[in-house]
N, C-alpha and C. Protein backbone atom coordinates (compact mmCIF):
# COMPACT_ATOMS: atom_id res chain seq x y z
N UNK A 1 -40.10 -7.48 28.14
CA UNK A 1 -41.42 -7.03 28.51
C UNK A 1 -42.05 -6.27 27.37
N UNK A 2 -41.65 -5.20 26.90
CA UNK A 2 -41.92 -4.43 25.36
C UNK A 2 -42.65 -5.60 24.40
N UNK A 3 -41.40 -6.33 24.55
CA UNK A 3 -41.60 -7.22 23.05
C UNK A 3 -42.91 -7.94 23.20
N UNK A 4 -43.68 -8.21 24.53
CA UNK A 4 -45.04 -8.60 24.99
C UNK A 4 -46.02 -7.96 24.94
N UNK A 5 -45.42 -6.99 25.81
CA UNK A 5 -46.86 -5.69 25.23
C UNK A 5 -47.43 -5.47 24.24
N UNK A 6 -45.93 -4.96 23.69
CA UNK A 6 -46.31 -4.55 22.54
C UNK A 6 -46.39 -5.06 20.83
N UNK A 7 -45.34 -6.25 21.52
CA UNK A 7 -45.65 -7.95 20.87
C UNK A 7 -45.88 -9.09 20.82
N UNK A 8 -43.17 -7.01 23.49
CA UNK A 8 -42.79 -6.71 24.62
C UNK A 8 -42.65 -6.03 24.80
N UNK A 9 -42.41 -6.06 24.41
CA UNK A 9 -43.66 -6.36 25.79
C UNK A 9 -45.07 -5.96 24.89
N UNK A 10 -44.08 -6.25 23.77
CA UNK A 10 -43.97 -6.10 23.21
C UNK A 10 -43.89 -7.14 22.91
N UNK A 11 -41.33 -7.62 22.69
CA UNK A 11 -40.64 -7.27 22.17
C UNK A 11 -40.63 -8.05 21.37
N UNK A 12 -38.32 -12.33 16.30
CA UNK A 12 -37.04 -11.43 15.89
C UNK A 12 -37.01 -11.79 14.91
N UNK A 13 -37.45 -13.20 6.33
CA UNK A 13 -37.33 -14.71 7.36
C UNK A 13 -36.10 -15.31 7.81
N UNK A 14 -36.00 -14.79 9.40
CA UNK A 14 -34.82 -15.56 9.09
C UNK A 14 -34.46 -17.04 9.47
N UNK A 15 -35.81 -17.50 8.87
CA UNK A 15 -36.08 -19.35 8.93
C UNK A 15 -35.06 -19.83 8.76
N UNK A 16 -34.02 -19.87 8.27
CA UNK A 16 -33.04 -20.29 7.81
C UNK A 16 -31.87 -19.95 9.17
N UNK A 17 -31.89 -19.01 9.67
CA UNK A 17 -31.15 -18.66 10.47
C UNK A 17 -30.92 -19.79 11.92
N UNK A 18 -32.21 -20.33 12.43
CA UNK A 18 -31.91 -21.42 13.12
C UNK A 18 -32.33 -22.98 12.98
N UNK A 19 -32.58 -23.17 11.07
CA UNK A 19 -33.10 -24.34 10.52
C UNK A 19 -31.93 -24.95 10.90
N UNK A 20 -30.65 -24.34 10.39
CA UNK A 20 -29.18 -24.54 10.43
C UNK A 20 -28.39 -25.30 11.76
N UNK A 21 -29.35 -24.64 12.63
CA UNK A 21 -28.68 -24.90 13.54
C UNK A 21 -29.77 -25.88 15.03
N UNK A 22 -30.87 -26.37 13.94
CA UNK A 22 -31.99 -27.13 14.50
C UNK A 22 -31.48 -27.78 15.94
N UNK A 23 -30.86 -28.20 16.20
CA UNK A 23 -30.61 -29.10 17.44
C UNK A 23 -29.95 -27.95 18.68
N UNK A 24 -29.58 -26.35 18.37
CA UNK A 24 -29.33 -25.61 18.64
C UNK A 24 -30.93 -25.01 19.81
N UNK A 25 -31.71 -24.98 20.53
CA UNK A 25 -32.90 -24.50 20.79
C UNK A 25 -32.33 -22.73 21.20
N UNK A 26 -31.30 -22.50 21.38
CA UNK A 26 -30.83 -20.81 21.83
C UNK A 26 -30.52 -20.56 20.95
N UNK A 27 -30.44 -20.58 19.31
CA UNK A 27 -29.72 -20.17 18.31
C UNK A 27 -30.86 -19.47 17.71
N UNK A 28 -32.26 -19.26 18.06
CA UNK A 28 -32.91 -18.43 17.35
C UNK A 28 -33.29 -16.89 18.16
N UNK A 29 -33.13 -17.24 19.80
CA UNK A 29 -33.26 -16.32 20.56
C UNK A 29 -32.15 -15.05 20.31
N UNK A 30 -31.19 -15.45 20.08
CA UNK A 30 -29.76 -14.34 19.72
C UNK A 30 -30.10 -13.51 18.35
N UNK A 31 -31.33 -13.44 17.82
CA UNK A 31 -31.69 -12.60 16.58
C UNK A 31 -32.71 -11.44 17.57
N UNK A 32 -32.68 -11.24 18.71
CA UNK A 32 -33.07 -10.43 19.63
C UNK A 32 -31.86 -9.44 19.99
N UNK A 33 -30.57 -9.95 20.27
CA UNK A 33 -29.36 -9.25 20.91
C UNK A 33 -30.10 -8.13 19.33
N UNK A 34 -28.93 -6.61 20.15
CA UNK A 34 -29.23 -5.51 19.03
C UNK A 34 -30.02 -4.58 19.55
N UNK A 35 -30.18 -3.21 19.23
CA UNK A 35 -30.69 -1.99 18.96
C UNK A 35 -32.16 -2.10 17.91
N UNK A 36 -32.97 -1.85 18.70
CA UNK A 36 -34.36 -1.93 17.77
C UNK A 36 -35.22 -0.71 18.23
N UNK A 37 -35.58 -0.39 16.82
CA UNK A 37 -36.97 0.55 17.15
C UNK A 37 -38.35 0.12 16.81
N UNK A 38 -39.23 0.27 17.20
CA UNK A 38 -40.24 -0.39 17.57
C UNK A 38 -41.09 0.53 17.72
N UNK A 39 -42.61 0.83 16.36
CA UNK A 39 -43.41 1.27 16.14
C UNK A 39 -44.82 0.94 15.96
N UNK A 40 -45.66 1.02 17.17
CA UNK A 40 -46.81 0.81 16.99
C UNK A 40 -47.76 1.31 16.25
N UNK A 41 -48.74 0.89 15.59
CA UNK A 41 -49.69 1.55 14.98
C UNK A 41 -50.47 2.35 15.52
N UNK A 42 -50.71 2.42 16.79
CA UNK A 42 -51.08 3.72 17.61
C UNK A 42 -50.32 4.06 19.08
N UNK A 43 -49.78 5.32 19.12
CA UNK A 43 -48.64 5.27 20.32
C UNK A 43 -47.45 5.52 19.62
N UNK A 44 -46.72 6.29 20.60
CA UNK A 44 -45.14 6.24 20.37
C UNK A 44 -43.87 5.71 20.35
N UNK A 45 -43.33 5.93 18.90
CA UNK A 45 -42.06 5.35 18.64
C UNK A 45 -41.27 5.26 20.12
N UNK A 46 -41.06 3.84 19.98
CA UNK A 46 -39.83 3.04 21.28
C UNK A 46 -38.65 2.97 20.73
N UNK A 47 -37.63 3.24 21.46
CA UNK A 47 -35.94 2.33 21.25
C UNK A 47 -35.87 1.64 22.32
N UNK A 48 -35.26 0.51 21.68
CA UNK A 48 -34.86 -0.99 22.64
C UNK A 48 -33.85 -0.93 22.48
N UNK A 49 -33.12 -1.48 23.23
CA UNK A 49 -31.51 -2.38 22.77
C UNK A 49 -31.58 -3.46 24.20
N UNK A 50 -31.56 -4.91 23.21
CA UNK A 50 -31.17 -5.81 23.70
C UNK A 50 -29.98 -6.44 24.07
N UNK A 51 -29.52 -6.61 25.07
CA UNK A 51 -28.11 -7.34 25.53
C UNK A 51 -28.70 -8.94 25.72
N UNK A 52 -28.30 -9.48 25.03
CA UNK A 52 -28.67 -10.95 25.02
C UNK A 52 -27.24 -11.85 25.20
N UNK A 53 -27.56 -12.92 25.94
CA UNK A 53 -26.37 -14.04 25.94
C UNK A 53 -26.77 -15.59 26.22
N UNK A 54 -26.10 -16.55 26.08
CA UNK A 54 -26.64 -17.65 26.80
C UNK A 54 -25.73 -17.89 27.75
N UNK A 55 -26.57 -18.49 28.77
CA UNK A 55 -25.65 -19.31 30.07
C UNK A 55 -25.34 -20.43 29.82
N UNK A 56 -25.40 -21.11 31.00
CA UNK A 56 -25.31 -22.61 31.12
C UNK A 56 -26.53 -23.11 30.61
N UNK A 57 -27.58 -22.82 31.46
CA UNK A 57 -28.97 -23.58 30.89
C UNK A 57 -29.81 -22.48 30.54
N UNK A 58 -29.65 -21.38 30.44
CA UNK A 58 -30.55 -20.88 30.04
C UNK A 58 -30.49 -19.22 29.69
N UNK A 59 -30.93 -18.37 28.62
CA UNK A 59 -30.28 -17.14 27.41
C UNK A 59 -31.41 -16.09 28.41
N UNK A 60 -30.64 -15.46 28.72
CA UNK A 60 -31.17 -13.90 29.03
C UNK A 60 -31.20 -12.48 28.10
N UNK A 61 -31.98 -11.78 28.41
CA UNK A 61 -31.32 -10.56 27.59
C UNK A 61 -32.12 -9.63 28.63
N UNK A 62 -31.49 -8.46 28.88
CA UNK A 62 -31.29 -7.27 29.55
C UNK A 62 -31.66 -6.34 28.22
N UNK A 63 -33.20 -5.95 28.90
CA UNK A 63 -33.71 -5.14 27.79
C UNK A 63 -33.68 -3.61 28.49
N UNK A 64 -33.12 -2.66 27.45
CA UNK A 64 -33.56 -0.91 27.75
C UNK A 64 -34.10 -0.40 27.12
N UNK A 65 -35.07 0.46 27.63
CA UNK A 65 -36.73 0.99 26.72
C UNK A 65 -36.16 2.45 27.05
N UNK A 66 -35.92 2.93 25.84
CA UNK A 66 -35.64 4.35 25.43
C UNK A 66 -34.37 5.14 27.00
N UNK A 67 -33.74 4.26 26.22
CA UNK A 67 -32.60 4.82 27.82
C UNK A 67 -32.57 4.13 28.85
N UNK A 68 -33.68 3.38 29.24
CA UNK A 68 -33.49 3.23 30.67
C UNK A 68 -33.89 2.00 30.73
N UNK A 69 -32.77 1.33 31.81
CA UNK A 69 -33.48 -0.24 31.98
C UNK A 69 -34.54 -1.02 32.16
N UNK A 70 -35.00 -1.73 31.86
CA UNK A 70 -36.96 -2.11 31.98
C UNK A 70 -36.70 -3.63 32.31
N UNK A 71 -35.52 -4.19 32.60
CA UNK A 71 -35.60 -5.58 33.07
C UNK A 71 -35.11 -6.14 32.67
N UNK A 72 -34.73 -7.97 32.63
CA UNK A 72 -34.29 -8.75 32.16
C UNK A 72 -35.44 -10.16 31.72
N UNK A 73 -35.29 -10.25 30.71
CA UNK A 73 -36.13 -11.37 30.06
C UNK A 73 -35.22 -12.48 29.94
N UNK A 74 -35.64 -13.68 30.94
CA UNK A 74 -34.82 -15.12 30.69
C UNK A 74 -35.73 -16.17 29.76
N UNK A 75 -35.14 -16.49 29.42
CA UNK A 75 -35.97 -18.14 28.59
C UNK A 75 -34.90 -19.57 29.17
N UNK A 76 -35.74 -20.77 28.98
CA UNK A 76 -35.25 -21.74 29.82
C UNK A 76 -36.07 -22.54 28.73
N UNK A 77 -35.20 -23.10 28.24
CA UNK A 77 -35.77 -24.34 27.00
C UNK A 77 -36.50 -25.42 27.34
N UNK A 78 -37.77 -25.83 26.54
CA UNK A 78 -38.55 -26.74 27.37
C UNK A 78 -37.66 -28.03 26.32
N UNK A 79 -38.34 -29.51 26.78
CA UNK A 79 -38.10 -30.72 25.43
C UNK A 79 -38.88 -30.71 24.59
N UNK A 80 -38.42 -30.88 23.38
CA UNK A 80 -38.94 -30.47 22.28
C UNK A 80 -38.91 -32.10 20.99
N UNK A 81 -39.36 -32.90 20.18
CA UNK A 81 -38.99 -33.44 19.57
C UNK A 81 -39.27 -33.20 17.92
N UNK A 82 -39.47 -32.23 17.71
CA UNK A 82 -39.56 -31.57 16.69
C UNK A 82 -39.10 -30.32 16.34
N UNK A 83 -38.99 -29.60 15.09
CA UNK A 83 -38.53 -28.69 14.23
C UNK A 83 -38.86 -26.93 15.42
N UNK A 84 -39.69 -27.34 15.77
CA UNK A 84 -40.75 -26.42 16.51
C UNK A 84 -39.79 -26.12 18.18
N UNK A 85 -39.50 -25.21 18.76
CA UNK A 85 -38.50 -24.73 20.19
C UNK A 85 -39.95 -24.27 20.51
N UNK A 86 -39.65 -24.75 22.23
CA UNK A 86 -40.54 -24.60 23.03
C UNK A 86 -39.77 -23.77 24.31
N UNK A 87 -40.23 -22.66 25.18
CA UNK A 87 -39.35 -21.90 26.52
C UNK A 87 -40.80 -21.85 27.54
N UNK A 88 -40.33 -21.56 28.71
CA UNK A 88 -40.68 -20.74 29.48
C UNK A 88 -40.05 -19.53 29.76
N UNK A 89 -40.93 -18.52 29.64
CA UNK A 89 -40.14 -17.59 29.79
C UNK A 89 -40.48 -16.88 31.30
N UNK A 90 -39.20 -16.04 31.40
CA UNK A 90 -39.83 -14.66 32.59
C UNK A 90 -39.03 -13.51 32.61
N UNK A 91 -40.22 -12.40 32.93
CA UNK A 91 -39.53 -10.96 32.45
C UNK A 91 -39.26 -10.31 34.25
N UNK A 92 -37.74 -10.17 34.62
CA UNK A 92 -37.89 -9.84 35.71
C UNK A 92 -37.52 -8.11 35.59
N UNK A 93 -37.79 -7.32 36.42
CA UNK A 93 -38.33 -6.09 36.59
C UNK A 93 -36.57 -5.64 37.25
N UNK A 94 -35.80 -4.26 36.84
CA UNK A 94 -34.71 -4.05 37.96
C UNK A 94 -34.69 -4.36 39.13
N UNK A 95 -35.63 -4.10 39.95
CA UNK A 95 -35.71 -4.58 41.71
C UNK A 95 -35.58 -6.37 41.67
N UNK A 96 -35.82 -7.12 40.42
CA UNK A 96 -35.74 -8.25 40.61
C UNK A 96 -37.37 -8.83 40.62
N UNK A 97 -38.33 -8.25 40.52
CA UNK A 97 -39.65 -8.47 41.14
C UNK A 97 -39.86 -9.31 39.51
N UNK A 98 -40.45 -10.17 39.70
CA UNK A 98 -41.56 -10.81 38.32
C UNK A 98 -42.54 -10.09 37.52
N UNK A 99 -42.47 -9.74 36.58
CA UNK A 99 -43.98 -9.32 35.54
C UNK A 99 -44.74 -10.21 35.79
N UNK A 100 -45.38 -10.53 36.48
CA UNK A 100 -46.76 -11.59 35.89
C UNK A 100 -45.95 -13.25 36.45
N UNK A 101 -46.99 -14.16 35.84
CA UNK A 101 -46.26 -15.80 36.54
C UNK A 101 -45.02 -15.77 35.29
N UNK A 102 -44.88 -15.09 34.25
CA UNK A 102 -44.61 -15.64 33.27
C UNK A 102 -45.20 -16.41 31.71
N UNK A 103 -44.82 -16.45 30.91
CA UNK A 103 -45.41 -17.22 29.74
C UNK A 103 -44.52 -18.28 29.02
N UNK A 104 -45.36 -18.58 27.79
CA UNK A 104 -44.19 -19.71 26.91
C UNK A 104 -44.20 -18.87 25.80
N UNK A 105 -43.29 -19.27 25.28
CA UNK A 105 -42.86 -18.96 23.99
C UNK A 105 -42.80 -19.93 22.90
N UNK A 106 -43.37 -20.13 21.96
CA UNK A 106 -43.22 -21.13 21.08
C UNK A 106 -42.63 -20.56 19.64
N UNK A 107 -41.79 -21.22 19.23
CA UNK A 107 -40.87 -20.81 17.67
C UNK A 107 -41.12 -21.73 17.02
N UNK A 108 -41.81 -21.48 15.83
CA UNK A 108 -41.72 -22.66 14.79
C UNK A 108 -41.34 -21.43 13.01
N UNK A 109 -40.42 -21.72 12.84
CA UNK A 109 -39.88 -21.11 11.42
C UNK A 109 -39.80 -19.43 12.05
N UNK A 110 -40.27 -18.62 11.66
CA UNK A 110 -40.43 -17.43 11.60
C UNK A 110 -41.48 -16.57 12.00
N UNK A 111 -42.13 -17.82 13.08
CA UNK A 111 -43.62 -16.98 13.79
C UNK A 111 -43.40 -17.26 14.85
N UNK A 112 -43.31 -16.60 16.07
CA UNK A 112 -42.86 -16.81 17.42
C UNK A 112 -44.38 -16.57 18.05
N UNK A 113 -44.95 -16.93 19.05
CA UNK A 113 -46.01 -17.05 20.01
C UNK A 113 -45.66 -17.17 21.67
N UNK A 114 -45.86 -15.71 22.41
CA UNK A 114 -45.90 -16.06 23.58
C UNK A 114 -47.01 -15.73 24.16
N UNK A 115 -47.55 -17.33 24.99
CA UNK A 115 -48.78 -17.11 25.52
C UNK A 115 -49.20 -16.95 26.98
N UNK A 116 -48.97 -15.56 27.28
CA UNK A 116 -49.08 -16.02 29.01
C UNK A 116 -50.65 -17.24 29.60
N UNK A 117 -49.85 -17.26 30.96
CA UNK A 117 -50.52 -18.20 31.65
C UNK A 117 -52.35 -17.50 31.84
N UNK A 118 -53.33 -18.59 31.75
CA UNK A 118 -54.81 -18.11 32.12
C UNK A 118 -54.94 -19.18 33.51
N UNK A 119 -55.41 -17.78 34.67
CA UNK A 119 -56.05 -19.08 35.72
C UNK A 119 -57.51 -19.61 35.05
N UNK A 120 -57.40 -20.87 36.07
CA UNK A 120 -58.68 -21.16 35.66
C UNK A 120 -60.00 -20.61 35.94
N UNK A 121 -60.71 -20.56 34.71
CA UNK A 121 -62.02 -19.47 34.76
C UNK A 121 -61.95 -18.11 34.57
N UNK A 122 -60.37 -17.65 34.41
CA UNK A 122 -60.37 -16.19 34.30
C UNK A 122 -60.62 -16.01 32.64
N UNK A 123 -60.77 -15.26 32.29
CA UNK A 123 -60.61 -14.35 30.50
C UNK A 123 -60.09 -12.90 30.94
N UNK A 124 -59.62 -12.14 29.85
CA UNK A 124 -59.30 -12.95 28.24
C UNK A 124 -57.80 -14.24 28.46
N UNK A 125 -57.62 -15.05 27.62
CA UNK A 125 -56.76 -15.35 27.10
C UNK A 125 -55.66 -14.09 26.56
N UNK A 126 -54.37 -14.26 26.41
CA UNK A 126 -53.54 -13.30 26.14
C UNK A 126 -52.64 -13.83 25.73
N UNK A 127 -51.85 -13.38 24.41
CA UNK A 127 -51.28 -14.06 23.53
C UNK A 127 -50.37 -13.17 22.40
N UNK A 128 -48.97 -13.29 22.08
CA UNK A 128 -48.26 -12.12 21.46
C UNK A 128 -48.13 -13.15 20.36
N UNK A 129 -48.09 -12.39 18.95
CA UNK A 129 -47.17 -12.93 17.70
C UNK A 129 -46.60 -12.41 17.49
N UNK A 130 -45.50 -12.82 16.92
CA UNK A 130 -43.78 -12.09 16.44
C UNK A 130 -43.74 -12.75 14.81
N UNK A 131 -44.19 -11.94 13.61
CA UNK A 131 -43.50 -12.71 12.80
C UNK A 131 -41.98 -12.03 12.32
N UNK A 132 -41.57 -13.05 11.76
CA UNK A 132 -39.89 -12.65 11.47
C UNK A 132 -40.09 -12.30 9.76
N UNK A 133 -39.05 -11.18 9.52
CA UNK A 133 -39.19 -10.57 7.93
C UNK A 133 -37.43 -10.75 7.70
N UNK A 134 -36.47 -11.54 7.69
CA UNK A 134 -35.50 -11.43 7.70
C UNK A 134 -34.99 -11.87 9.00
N UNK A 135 -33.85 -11.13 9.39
CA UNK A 135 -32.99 -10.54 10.86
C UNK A 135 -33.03 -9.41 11.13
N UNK A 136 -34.23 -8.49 10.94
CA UNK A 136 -34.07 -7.22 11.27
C UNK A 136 -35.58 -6.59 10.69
N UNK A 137 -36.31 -7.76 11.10
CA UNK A 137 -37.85 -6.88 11.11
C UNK A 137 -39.07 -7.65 12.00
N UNK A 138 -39.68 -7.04 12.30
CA UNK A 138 -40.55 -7.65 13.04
C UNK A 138 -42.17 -7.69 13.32
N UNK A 139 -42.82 -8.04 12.70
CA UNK A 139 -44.34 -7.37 12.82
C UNK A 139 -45.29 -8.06 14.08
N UNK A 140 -45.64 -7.55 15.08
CA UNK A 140 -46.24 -8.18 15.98
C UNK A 140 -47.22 -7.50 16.21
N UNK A 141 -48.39 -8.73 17.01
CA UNK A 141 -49.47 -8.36 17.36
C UNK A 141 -49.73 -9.09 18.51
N UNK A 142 -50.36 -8.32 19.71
CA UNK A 142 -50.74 -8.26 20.85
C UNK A 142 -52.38 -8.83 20.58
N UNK A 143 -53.28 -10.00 21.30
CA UNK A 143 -54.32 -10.44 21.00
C UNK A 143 -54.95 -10.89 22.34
N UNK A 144 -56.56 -10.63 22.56
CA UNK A 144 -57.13 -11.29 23.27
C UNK A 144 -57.93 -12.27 23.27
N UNK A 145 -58.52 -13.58 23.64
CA UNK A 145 -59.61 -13.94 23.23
C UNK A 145 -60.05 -14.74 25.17
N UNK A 146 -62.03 -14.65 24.64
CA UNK A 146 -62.37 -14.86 25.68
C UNK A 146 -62.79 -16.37 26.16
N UNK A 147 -62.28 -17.16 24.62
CA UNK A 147 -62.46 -18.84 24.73
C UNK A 147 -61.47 -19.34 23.89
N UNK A 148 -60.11 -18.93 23.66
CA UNK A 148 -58.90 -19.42 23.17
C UNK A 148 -59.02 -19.67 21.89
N UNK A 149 -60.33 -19.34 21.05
CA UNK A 149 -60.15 -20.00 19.78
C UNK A 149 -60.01 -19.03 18.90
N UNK A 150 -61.09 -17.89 19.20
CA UNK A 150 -61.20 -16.62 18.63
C UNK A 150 -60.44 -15.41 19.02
N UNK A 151 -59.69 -14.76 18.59
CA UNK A 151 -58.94 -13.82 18.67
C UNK A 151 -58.85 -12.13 18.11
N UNK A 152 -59.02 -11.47 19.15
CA UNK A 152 -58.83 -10.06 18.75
C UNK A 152 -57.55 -8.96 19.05
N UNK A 153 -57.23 -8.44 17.65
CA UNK A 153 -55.83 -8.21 17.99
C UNK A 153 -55.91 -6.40 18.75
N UNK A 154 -55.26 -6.19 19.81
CA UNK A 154 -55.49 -4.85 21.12
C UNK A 154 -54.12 -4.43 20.49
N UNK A 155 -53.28 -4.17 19.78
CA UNK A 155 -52.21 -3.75 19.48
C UNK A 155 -50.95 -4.37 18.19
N UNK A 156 -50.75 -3.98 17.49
CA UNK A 156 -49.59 -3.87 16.82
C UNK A 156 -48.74 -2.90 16.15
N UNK A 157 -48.09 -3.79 15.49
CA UNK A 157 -47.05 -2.77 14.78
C UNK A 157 -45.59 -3.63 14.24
N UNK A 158 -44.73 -2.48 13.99
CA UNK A 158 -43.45 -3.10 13.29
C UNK A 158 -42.04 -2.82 14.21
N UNK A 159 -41.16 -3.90 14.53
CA UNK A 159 -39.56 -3.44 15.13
C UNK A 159 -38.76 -3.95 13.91
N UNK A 160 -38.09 -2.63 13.76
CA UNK A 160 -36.72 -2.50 12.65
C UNK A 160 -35.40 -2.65 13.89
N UNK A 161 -34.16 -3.79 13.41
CA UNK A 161 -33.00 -3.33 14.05
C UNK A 161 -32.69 -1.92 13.44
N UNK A 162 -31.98 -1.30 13.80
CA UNK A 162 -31.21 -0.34 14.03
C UNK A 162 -30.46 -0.46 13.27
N UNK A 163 -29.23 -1.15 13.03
CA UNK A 163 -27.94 -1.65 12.36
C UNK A 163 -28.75 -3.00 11.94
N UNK A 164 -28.72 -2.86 10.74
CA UNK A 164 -29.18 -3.99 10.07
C UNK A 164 -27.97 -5.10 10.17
N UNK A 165 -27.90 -6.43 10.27
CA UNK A 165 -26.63 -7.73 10.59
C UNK A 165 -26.57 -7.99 9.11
């Protein structure tokens, strides 16, 4: 949820990290597992730590926002026939309750995009970027727009891991 907000809810070049493992679609999500701090350009310094794993069909991670649990974020791999990983994602809340319908997530190299869902006729559009600086940096920006083409960014900033990998 951080990494959305605030990228989530905010809430990972390390292009190379799942070029390797291309036919892999959960091998780029596990550069999330880890201890991150997470600094917006206006607002106060966050600590995260992600518990990430994969299942059978589909990689969770159990996120905690400065101590305390804030939910679990699942992804569920869409088909993909290119270089480019496609998810649905959803951020469920401790009680189990849903954030929102959910969004997608799109990964192509080292720029991640999750775009939640717009009903029809509503605005703004709402839309997170994640770019990747390695395995252990993160610059994101939180954006609105009121006809999907044009975009204004309502938030960013930078997440450092903690323990650099």
């Amino acid at each position: 949820m951080w990494r959305k907000v605030a990228a989530a809810a905010m809430i990972l070049g390390a292009g190379h990290a799942w070029a390797e493992s291309a036919a892999d679609a959960y091998a780029p999500l596990a550069l999330y597992d880890g201890s991150w701090t997470l600094k917006p350009t206006t607002g106060a310094t966050v600590s995260i730590i992600d518990r990430c794993r994969r299942m059978t069909t589909f990689f969770a991670c159990e996120q905690t926002v400065d101590g305390k649990i804030a939910g679990l974020l699942l992804f569920v791999p869409a088909p993909s026939n290119d270089r480019v990983f496609h998810y649905r994602t959803q951020f469920l809340h401790p009680d189990l309750t849903p954030a929102g319908a959910g969004s997608t997530l799109t990964i192509d190299g080292n720029d991640w995009v999750y775009a939640d869902p717009k009903a029809p006729g509503a605005t703004p559009w709402i839309r997170t970027l994640n770019r990747f600086y390695g395995h252990d940096r993160i610059h994101f920006a939180r954006q609105s727009s009121a006809d999907g083409r044009t975009w204004t960014t309502i938030a960013e900033g930078e997440e450092a891991r903690v323990t650099a990998r």
